[in-house]
Protein backbone atom coordinates (compact mmCIF):
# COMPACT_ATOMS: atom_id res chain seq x y z
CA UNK A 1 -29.16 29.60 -38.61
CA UNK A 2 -29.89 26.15 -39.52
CA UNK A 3 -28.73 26.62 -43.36
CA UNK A 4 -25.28 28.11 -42.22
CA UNK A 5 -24.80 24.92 -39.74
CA UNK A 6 -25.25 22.95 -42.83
CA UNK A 7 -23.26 24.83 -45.51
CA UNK A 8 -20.34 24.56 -42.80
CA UNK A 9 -20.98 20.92 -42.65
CA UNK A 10 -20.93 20.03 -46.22
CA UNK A 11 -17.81 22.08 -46.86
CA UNK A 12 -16.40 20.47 -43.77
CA UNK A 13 -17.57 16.71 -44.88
CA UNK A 14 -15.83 18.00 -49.05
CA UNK A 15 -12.60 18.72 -46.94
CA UNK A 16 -12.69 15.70 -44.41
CA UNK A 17 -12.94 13.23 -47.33
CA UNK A 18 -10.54 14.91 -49.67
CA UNK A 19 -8.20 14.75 -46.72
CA UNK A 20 -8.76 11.40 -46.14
CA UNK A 21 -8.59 10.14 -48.95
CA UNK A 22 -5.25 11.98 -49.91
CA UNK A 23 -3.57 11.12 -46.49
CA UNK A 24 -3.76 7.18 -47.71
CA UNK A 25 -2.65 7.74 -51.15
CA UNK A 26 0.17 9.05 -49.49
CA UNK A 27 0.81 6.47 -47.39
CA UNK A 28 0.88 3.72 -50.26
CA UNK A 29 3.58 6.12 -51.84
CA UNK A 30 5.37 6.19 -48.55
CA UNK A 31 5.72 3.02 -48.03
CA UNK A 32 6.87 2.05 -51.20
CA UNK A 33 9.72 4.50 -51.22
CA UNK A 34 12.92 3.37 -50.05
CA UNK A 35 15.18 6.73 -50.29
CA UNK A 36 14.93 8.78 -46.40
CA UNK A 37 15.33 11.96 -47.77
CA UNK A 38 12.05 11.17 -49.73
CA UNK A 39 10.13 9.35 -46.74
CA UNK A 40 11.16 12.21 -44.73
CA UNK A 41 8.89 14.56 -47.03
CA UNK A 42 6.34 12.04 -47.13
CA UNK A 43 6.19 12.59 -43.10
CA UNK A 44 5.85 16.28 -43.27
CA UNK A 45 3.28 16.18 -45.89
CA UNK A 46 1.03 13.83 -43.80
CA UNK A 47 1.87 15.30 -40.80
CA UNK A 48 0.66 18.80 -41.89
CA UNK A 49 -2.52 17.24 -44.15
CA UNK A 50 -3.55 15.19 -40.86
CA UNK A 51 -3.16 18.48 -38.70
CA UNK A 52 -4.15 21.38 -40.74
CA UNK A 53 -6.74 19.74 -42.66
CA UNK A 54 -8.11 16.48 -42.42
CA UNK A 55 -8.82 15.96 -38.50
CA UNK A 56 -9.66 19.62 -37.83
CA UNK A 57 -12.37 19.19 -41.17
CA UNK A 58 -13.49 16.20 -39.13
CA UNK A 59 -14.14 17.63 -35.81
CA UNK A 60 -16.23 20.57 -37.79
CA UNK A 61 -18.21 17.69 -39.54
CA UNK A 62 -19.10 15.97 -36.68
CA UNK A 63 -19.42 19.31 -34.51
CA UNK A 64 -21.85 21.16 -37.43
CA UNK A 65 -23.58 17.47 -37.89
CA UNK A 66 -24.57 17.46 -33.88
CA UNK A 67 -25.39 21.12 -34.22
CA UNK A 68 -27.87 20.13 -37.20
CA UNK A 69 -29.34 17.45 -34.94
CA UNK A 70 -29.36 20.02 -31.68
CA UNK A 71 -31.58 22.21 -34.15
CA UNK A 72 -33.75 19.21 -35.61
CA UNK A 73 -33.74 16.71 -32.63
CA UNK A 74 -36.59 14.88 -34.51
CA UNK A 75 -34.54 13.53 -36.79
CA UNK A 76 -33.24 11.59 -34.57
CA UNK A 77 -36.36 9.40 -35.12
CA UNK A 78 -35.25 8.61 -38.46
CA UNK A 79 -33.65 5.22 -38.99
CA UNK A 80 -31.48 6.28 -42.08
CA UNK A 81 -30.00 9.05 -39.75
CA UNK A 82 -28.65 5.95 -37.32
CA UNK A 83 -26.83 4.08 -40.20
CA UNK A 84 -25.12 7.29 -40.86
CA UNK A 85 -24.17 8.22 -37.44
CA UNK A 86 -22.76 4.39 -37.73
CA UNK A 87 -20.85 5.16 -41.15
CA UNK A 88 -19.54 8.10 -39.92
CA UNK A 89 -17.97 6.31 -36.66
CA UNK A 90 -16.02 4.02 -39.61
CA UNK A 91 -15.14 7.42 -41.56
CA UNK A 92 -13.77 8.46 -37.42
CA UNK A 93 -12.30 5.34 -37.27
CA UNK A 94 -10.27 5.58 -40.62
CA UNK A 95 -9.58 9.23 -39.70
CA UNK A 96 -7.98 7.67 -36.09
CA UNK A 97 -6.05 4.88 -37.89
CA UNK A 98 -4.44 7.47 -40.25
CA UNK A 99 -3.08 9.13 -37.23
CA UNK A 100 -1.17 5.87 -35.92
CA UNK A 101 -0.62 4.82 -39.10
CA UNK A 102 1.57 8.01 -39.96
CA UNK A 103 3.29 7.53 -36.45
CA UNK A 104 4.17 4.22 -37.38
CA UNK A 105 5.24 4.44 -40.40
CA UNK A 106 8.07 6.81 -39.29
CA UNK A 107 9.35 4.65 -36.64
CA UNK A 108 8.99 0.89 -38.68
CA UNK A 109 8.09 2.53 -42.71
CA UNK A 110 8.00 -1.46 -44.05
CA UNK A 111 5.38 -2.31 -41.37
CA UNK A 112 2.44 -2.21 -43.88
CA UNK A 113 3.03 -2.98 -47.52
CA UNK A 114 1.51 -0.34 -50.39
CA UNK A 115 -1.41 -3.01 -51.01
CA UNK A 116 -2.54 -2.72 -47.43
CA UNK A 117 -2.96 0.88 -47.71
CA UNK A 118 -4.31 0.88 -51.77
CA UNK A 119 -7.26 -0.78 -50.19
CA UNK A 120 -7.08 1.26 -46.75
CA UNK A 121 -8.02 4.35 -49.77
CA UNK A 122 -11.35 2.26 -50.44
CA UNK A 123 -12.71 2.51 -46.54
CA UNK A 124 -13.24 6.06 -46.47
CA UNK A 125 -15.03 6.20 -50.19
CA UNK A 126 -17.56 3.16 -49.72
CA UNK A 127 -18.14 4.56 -46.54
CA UNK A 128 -18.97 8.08 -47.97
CA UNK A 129 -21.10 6.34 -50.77
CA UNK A 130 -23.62 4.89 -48.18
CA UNK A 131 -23.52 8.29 -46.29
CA UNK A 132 -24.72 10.14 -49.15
CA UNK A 133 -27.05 7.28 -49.85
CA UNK A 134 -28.55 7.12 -46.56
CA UNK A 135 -29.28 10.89 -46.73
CA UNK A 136 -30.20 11.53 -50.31
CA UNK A 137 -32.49 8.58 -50.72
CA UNK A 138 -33.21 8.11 -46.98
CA UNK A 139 -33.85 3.90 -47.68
CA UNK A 140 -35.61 3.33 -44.61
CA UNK A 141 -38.37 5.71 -45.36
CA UNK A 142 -39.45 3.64 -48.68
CA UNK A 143 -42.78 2.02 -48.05
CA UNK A 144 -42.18 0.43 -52.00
């Protein structure tokens, strides 16, 4: 059972992050266009990324994640398993502010400038980068 929970959760982390990382792209596109007919399919094309892919992936992740944890609950011993749980909180966090930030750039598009959201695109990926860290190295258990 265990090894499904996980498969499901690494396919749903692969999705979450290619969502994410896509949804801000779009957003520095969409808010340096300047035609509506073009911002208008910039909404739909967030607004179906965001709801068909991106948040759904990230409910699975964190869903299959706890699941992993419900079968292992010693893990939850582990120190390098806390500074993920606190990475991925930032990875819910971006995920959340791509949801307002989509609503809002629909009702005021020159809000945020393209630069804002070029580095917005960064927050997900450093945050991944430590995530995989934490788990494929596992830092904390390193006597040196």
């Amino acid at each position: 059972m265990y090894l499904w929970v996980k498969t499901l959760h690494v396919v749903a982390v692969i999705s979450w992050m290619a969502g994410l990382l896509y949804i801000f792209r779009l957003f520095v596109y969409h808010a340096m266009e300047t035609e509506p007919v073009v911002r208008e399919r910039f909404q739909v094309m967030e607004r179906r990324l965001l709801n068909a892919i991106t948040t759904p992936a990230g409910v699975v992740t964190v869903a299959t994640g706890l699941g992993m944890i419900a079968l292992n609950p010693d893990w939850l011993k582990m120190p390098w398993l806390h500074v993920k749980f606190t990475l991925v909180l930032g990875l819910i966090a971006s995920n959340a502010f791509a949801i307002v930030a989509r609503k809002r750039l629909i009702t005021t598009p020159t809000r945020w400038k393209h630069q804002f959201f070029r580095v917005m695109n960064e927050v997900p990926t450093l945050l991944m980068v430590v995530i995989v860290a934490m788990v494929i190295l596992k830092p904390m258990l390193w006597k040196g």
